[in-house]
PDB file of N, CA and C in Angstrom:
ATOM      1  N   UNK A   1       2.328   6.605 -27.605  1.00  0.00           N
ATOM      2  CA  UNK A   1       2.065   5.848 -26.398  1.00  0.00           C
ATOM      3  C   UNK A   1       0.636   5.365 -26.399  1.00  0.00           C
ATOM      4  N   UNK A   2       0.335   4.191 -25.462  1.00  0.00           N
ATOM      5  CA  UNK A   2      -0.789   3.832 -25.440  1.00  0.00           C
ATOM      6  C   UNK A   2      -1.534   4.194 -24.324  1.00  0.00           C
ATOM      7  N   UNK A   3      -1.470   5.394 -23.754  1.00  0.00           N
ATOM      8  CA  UNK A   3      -2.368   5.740 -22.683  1.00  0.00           C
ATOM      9  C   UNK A   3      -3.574   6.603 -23.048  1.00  0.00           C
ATOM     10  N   UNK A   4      -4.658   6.383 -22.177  1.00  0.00           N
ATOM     11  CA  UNK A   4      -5.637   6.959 -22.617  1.00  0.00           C
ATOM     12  C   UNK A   4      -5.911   8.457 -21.008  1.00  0.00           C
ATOM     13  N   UNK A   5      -6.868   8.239 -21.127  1.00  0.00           N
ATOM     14  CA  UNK A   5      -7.396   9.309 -20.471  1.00  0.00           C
ATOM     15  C   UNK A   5      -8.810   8.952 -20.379  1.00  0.00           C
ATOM     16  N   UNK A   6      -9.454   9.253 -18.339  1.00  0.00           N
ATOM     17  CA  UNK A   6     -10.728   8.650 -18.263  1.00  0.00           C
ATOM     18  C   UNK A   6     -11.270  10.006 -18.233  1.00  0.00           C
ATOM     19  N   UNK A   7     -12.544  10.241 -18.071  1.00  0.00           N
ATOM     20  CA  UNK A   7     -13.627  11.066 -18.365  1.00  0.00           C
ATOM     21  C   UNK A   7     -12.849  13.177 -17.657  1.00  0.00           C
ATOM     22  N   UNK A   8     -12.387  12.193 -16.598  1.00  0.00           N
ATOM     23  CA  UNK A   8     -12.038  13.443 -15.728  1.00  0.00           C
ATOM     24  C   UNK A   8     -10.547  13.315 -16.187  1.00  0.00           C
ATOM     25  N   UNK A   9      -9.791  13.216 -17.562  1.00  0.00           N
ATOM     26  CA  UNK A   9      -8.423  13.443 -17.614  1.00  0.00           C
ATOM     27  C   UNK A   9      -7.676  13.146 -17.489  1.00  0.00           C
ATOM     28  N   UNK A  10      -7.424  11.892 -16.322  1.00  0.00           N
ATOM     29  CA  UNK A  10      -6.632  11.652 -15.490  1.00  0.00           C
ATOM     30  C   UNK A  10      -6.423  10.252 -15.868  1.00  0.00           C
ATOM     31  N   UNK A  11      -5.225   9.460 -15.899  1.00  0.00           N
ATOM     32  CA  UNK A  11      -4.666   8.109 -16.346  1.00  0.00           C
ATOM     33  C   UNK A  11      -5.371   7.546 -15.153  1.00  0.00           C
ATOM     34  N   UNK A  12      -5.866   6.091 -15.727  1.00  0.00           N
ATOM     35  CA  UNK A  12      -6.174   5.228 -15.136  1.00  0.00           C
ATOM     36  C   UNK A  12      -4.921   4.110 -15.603  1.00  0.00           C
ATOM     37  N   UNK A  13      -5.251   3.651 -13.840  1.00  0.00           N
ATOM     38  CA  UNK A  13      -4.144   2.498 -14.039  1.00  0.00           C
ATOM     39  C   UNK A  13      -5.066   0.699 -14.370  1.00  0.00           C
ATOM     40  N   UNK A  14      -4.178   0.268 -15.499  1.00  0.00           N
ATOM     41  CA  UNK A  14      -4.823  -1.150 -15.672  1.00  0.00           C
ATOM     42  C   UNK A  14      -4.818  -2.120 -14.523  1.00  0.00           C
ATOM     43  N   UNK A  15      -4.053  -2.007 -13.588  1.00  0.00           N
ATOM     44  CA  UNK A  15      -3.921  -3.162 -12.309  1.00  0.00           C
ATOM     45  C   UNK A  15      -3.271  -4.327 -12.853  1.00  0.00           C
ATOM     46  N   UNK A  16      -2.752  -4.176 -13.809  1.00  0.00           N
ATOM     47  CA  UNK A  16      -1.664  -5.293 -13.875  1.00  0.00           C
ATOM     48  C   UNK A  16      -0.459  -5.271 -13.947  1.00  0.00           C
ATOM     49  N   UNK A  17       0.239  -6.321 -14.287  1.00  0.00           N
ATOM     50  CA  UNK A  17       2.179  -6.113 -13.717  1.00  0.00           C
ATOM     51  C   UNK A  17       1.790  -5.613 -15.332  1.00  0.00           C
ATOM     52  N   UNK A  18       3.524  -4.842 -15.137  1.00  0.00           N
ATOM     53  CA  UNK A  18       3.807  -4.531 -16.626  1.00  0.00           C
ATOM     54  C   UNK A  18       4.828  -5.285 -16.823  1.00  0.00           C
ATOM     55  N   UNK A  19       4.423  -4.952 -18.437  1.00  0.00           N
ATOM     56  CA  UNK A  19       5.192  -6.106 -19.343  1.00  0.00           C
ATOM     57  C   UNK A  19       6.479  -5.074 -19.921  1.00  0.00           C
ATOM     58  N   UNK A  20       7.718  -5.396 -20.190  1.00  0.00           N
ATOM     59  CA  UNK A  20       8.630  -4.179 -20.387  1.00  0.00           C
ATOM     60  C   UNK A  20       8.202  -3.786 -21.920  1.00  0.00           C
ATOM     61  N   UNK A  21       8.197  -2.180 -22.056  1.00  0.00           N
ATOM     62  CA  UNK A  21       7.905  -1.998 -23.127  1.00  0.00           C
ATOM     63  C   UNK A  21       6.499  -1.940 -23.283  1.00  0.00           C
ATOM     64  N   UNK A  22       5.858  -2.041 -22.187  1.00  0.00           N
ATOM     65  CA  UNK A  22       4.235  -1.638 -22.502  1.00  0.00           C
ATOM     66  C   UNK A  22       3.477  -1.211 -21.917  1.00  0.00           C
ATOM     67  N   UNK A  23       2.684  -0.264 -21.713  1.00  0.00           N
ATOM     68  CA  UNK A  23       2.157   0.850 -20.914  1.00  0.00           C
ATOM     69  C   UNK A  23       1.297  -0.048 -19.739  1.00  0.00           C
ATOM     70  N   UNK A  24       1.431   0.999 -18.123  1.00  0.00           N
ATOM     71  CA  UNK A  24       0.621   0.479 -17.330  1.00  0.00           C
ATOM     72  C   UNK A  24      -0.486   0.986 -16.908  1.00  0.00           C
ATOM     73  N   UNK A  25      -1.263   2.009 -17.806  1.00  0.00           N
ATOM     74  CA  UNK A  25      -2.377   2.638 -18.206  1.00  0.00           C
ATOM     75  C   UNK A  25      -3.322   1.711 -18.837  1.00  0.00           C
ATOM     76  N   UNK A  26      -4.426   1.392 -18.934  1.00  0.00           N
ATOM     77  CA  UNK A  26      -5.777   0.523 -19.492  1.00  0.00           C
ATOM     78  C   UNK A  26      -5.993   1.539 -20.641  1.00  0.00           C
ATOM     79  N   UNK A  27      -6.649   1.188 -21.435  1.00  0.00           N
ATOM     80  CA  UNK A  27      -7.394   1.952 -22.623  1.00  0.00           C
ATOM     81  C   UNK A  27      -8.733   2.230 -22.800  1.00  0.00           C
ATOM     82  N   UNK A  28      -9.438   1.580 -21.239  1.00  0.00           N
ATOM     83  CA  UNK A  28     -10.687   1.499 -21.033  1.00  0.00           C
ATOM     84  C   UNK A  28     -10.987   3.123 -20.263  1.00  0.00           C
ATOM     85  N   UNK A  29     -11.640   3.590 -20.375  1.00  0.00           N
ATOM     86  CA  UNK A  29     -12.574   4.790 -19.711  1.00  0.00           C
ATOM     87  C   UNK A  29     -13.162   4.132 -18.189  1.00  0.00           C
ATOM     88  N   UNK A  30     -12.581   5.101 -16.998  1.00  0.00           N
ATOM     89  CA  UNK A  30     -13.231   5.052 -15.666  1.00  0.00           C
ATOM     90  C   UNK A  30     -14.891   4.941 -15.860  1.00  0.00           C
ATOM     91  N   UNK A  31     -15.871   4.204 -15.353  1.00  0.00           N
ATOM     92  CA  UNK A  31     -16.904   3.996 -15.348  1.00  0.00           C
ATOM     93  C   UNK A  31     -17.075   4.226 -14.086  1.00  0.00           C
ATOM     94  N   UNK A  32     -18.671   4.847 -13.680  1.00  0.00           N
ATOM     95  CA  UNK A  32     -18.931   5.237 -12.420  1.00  0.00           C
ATOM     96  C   UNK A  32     -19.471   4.095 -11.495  1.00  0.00           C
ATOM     97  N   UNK A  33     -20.223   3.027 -12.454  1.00  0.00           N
ATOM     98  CA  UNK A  33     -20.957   2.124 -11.818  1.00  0.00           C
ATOM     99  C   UNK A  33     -20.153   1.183 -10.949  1.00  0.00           C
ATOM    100  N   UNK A  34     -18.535   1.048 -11.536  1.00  0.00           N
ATOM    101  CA  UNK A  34     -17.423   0.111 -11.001  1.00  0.00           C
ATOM    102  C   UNK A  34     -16.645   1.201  -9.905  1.00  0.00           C
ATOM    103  N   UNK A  35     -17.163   2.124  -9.638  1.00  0.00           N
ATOM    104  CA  UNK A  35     -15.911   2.712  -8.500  1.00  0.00           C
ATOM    105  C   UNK A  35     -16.289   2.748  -7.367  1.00  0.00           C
ATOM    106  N   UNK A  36     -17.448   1.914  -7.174  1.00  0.00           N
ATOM    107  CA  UNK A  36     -17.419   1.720  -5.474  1.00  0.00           C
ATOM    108  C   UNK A  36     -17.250   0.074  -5.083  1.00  0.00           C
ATOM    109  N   UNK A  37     -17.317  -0.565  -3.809  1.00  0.00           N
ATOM    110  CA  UNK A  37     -17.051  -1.987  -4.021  1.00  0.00           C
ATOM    111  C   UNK A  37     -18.408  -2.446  -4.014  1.00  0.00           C
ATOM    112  N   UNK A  38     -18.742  -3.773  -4.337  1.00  0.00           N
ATOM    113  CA  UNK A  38     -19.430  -4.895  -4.531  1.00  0.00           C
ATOM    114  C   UNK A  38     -20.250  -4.392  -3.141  1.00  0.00           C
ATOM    115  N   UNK A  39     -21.438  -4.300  -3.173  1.00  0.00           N
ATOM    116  CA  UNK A  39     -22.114  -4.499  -2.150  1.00  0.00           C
ATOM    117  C   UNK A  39     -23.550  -5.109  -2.171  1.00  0.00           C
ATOM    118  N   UNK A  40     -24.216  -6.021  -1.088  1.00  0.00           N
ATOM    119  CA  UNK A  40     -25.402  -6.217  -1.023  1.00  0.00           C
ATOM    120  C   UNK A  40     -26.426  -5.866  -0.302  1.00  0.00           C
ATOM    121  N   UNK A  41     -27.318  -4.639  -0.838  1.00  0.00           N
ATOM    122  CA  UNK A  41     -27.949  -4.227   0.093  1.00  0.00           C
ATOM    123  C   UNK A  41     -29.767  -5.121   0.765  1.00  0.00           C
ATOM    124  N   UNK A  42     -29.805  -4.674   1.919  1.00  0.00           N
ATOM    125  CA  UNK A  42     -30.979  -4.977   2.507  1.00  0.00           C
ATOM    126  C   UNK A  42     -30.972  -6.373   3.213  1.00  0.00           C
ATOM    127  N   UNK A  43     -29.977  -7.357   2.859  1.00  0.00           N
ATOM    128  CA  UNK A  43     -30.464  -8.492   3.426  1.00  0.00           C
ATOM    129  C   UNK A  43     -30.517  -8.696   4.912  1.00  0.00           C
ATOM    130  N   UNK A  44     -31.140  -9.330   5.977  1.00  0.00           N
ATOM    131  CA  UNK A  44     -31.244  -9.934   7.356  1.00  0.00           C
ATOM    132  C   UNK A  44     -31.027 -10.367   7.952  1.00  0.00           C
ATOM    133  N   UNK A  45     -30.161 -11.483   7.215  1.00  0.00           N
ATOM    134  CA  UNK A  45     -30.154 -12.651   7.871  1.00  0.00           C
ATOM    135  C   UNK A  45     -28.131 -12.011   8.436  1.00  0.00           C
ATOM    136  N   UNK A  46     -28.481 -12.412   9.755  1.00  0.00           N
ATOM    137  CA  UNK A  46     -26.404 -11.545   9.875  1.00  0.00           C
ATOM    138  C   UNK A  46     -25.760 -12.773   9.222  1.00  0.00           C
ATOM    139  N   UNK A  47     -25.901 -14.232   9.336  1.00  0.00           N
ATOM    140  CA  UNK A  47     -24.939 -15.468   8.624  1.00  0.00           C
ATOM    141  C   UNK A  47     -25.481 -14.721   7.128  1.00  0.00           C
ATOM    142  N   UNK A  48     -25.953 -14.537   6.406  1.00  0.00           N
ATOM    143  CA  UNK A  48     -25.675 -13.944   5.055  1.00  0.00           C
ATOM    144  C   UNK A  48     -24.920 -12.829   5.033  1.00  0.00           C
ATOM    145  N   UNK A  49     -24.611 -11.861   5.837  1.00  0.00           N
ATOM    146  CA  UNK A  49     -24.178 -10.714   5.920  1.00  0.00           C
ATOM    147  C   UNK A  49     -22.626 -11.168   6.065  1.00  0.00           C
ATOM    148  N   UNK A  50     -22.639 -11.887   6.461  1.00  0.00           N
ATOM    149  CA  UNK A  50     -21.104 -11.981   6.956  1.00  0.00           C
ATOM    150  C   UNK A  50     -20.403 -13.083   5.882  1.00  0.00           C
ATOM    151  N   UNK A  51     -20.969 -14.169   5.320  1.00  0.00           N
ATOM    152  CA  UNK A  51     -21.073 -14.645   4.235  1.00  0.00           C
ATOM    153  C   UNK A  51     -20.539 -13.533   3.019  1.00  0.00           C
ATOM    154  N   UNK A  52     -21.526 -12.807   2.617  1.00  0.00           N
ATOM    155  CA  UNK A  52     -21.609 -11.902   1.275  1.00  0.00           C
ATOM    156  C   UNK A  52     -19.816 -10.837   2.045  1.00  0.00           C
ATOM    157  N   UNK A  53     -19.450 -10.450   3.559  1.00  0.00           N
ATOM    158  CA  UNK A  53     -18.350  -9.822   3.975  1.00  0.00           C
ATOM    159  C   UNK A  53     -17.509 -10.667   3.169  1.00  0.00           C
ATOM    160  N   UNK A  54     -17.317 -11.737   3.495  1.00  0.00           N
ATOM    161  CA  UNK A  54     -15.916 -12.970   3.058  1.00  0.00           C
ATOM    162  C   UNK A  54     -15.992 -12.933   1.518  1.00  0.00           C
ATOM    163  N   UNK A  55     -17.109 -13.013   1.037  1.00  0.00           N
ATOM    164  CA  UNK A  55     -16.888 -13.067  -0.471  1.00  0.00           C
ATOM    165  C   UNK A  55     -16.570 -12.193  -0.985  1.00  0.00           C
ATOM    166  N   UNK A  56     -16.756 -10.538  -0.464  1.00  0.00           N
ATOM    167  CA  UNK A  56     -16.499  -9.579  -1.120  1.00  0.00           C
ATOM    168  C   UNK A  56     -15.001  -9.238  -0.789  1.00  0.00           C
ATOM    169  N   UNK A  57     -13.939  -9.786   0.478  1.00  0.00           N
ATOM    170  CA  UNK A  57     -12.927  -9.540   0.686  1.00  0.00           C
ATOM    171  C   UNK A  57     -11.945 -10.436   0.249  1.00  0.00           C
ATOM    172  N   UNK A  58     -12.661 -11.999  -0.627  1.00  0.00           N
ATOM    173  CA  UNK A  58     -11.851 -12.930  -1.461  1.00  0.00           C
ATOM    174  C   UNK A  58     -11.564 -11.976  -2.355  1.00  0.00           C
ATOM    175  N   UNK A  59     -12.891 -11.265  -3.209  1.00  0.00           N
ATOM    176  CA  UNK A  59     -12.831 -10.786  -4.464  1.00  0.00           C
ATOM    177  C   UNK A  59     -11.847  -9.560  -4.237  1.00  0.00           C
ATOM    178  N   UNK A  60     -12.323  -8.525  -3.423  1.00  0.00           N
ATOM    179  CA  UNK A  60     -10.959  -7.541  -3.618  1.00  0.00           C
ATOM    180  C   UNK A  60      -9.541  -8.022  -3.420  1.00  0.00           C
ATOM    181  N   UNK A  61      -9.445  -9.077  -2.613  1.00  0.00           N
ATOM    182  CA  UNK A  61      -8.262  -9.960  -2.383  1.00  0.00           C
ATOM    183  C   UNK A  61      -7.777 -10.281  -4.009  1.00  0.00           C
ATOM    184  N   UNK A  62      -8.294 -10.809  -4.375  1.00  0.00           N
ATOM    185  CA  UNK A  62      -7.977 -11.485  -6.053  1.00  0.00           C
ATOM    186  C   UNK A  62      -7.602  -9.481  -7.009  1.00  0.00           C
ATOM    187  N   UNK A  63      -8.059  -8.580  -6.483  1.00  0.00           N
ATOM    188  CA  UNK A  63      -7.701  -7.992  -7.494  1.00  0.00           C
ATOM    189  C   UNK A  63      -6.259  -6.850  -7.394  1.00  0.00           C
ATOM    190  N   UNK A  64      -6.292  -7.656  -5.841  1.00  0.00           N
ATOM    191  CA  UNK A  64      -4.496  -7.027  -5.676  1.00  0.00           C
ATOM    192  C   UNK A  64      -3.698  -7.489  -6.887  1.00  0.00           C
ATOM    193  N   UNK A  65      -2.535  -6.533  -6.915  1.00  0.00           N
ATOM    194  CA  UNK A  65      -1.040  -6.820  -7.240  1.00  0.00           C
ATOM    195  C   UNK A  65       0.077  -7.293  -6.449  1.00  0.00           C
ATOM    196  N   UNK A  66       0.045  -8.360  -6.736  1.00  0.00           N
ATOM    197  CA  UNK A  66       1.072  -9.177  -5.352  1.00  0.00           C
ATOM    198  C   UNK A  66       2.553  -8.700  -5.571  1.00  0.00           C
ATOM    199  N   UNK A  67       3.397  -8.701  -5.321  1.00  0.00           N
ATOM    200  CA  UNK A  67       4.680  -7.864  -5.336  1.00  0.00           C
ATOM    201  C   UNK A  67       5.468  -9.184  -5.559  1.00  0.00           C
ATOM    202  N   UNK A  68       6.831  -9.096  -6.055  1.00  0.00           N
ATOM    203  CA  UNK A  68       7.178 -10.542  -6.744  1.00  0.00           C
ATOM    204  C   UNK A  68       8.381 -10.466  -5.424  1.00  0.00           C
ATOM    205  N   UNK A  69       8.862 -12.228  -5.251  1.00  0.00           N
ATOM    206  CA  UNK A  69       9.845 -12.229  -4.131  1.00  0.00           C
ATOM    207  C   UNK A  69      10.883 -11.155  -4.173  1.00  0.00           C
ATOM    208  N   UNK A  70      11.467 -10.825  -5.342  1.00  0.00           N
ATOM    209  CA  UNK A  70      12.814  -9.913  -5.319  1.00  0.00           C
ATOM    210  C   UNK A  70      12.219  -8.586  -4.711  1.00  0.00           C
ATOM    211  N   UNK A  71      10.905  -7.877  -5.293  1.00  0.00           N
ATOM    212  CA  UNK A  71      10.519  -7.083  -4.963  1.00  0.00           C
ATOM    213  C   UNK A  71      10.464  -6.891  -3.183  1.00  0.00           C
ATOM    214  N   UNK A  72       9.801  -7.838  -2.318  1.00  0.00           N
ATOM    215  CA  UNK A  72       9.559  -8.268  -1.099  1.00  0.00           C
ATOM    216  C   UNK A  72      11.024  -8.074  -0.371  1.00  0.00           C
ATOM    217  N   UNK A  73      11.995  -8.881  -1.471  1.00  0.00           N
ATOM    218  CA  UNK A  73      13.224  -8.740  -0.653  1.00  0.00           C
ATOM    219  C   UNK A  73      13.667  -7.457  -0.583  1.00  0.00           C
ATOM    220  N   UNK A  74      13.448  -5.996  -1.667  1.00  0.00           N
ATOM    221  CA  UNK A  74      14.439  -4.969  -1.721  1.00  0.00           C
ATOM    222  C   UNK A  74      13.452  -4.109  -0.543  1.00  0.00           C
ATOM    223  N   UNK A  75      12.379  -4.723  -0.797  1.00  0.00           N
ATOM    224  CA  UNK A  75      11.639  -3.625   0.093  1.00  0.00           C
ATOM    225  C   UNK A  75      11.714  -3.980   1.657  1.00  0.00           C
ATOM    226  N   UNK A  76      11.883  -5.288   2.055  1.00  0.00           N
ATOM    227  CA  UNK A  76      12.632  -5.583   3.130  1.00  0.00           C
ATOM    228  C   UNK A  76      13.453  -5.056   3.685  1.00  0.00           C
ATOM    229  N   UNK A  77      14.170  -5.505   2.817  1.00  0.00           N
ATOM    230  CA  UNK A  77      16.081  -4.199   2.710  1.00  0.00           C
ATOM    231  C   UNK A  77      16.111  -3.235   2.950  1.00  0.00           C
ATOM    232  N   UNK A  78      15.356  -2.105   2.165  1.00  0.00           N
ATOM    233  CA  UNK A  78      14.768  -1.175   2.341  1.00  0.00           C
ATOM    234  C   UNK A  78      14.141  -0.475   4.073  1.00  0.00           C
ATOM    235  N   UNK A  79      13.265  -1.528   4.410  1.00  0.00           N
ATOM    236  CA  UNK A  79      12.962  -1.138   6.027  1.00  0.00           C
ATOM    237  C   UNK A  79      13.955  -1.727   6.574  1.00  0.00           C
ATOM    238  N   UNK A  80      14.551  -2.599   6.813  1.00  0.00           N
ATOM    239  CA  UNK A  80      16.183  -3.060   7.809  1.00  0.00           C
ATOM    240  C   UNK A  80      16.640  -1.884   7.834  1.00  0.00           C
ATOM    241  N   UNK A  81      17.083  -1.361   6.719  1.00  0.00           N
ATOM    242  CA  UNK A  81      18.147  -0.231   6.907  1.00  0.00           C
ATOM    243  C   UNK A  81      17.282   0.704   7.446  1.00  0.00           C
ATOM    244  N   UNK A  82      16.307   1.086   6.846  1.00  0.00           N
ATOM    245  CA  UNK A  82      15.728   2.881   7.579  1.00  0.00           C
ATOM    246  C   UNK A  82      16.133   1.884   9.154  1.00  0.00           C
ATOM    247  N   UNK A  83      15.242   1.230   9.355  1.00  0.00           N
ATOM    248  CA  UNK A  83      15.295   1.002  10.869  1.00  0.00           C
ATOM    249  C   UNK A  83      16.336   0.975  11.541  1.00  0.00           C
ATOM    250  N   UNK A  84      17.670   0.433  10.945  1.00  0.00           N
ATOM    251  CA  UNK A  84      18.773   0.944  11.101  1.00  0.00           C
ATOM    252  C   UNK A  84      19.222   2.265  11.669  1.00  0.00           C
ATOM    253  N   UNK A  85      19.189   2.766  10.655  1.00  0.00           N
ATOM    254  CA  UNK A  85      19.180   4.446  11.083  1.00  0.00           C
ATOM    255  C   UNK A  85      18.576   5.383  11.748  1.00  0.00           C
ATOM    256  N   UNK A  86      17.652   4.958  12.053  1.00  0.00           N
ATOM    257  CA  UNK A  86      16.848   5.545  13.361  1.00  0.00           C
ATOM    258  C   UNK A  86      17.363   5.138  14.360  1.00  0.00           C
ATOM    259  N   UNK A  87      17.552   3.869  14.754  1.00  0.00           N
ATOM    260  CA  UNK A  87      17.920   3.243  15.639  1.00  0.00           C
ATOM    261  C   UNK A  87      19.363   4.213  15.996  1.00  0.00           C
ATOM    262  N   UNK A  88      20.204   3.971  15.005  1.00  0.00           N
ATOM    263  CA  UNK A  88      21.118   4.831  15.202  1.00  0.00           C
ATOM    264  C   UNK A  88      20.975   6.566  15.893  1.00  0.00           C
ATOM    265  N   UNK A  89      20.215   7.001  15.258  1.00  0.00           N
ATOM    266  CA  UNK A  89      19.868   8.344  15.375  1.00  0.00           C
ATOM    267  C   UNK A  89      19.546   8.765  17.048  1.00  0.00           C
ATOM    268  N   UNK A  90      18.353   7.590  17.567  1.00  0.00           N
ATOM    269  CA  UNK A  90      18.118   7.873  18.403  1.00  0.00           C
ATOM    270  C   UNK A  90      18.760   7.377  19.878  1.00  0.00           C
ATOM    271  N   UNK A  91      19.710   6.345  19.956  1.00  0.00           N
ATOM    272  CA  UNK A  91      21.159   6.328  20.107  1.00  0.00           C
ATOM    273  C   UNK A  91      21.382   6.920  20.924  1.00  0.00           C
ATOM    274  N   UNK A  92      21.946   7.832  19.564  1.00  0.00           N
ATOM    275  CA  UNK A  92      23.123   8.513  19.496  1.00  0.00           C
ATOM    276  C   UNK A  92      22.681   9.956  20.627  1.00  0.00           C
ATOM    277  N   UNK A  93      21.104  10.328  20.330  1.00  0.00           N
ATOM    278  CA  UNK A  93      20.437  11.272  21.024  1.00  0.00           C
ATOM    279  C   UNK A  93      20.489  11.768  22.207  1.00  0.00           C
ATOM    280  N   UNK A  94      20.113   9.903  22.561  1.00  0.00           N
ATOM    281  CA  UNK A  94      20.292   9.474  23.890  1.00  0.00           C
ATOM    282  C   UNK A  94      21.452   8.935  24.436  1.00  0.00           C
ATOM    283  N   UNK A  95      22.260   8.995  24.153  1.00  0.00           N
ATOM    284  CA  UNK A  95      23.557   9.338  25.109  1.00  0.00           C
ATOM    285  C   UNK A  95      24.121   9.995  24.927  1.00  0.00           C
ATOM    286  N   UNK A  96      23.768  11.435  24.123  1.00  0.00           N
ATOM    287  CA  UNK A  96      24.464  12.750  24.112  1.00  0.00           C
ATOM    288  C   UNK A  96      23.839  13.636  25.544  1.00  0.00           C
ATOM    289  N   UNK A  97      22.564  13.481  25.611  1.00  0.00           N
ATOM    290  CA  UNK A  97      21.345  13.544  26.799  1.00  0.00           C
ATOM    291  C   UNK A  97      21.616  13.378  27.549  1.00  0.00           C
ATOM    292  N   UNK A  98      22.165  11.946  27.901  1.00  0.00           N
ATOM    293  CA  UNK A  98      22.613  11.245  29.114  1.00  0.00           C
ATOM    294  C   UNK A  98      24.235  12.102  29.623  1.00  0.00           C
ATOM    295  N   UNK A  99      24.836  12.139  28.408  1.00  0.00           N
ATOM    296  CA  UNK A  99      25.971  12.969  29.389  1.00  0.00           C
ATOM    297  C   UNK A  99      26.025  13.969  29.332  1.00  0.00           C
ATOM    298  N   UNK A 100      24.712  14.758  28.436  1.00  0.00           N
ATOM    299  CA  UNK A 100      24.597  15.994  29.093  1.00  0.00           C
ATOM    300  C   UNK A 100      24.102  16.189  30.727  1.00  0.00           C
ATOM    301  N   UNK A 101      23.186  15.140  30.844  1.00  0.00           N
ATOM    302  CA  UNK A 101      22.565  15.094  32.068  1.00  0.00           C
ATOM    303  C   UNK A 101      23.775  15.185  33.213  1.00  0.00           C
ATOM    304  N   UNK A 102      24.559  13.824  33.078  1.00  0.00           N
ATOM    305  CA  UNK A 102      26.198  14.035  33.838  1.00  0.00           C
ATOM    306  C   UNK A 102      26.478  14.739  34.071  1.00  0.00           C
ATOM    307  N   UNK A 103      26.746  15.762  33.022  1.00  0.00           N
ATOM    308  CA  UNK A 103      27.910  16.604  33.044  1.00  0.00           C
ATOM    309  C   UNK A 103      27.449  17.999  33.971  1.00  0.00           C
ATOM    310  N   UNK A 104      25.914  17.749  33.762  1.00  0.00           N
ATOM    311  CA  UNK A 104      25.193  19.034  34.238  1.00  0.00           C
ATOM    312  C   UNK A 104      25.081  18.991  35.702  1.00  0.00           C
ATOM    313  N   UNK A 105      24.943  17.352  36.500  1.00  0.00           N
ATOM    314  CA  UNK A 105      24.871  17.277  37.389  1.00  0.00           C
ATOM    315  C   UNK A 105      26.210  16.854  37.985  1.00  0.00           C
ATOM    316  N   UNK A 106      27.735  17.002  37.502  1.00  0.00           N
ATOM    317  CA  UNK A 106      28.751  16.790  38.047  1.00  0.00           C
ATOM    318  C   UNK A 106      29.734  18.091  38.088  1.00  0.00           C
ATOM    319  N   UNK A 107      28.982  19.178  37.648  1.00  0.00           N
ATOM    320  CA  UNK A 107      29.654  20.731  37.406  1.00  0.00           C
ATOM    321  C   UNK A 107      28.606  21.653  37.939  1.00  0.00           C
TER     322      UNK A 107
END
């Protein structure tokens, strides 16, 4: 296999889609200098501050994994139904409740 292992052991993931048949582990070593985000310190001016905000939330924006339509759709699917079933569940709760309530107040 082509996985490596970063300093502390542990698989790092490459952040990209996988290709079938090929590992979704990087071969690169975790570096400390890259594990916090982009930041600029000290500046004054707040329109730069908020400026350097937008640019740094394009860039983490760009380094998502976007999920492909089919994906979007199962995972859709996926919440319809749970929601489904809760829905059901709690229902069902509530009008077992309700005629317990009845029954309690008609006996």
């Amino acid at each position: 296999m082509s996985e490596e292992r970063s300093s502390t052991g542990a698989l790092r993931p490459s952040g990209k889609r996988q290709i079938t048949g090929s590992s979704t582990v990087s071969k690169s070593r975790a570096r400390s200098a890259q594990s916090g985000p982009e930041t600029v310190g000290g500046r004054g001016n707040i329109f730069t501050q908020i400026v350097d905000y937008f640019r740094g939330v394009i860039a983490e924006m760009r380094k998502v994994i976007w999920p492909t339509w089919r994906q979007m759709g199962v995972y859709t699917g996926v919440v319809l139904l749970f929601l489904i079933v809760v829905i059901g569940i709690v229902s069902g709760v509530d009008f077992l409740a309700g005629k317990g309530v009845e029954w309690t107040l008609t006996h």
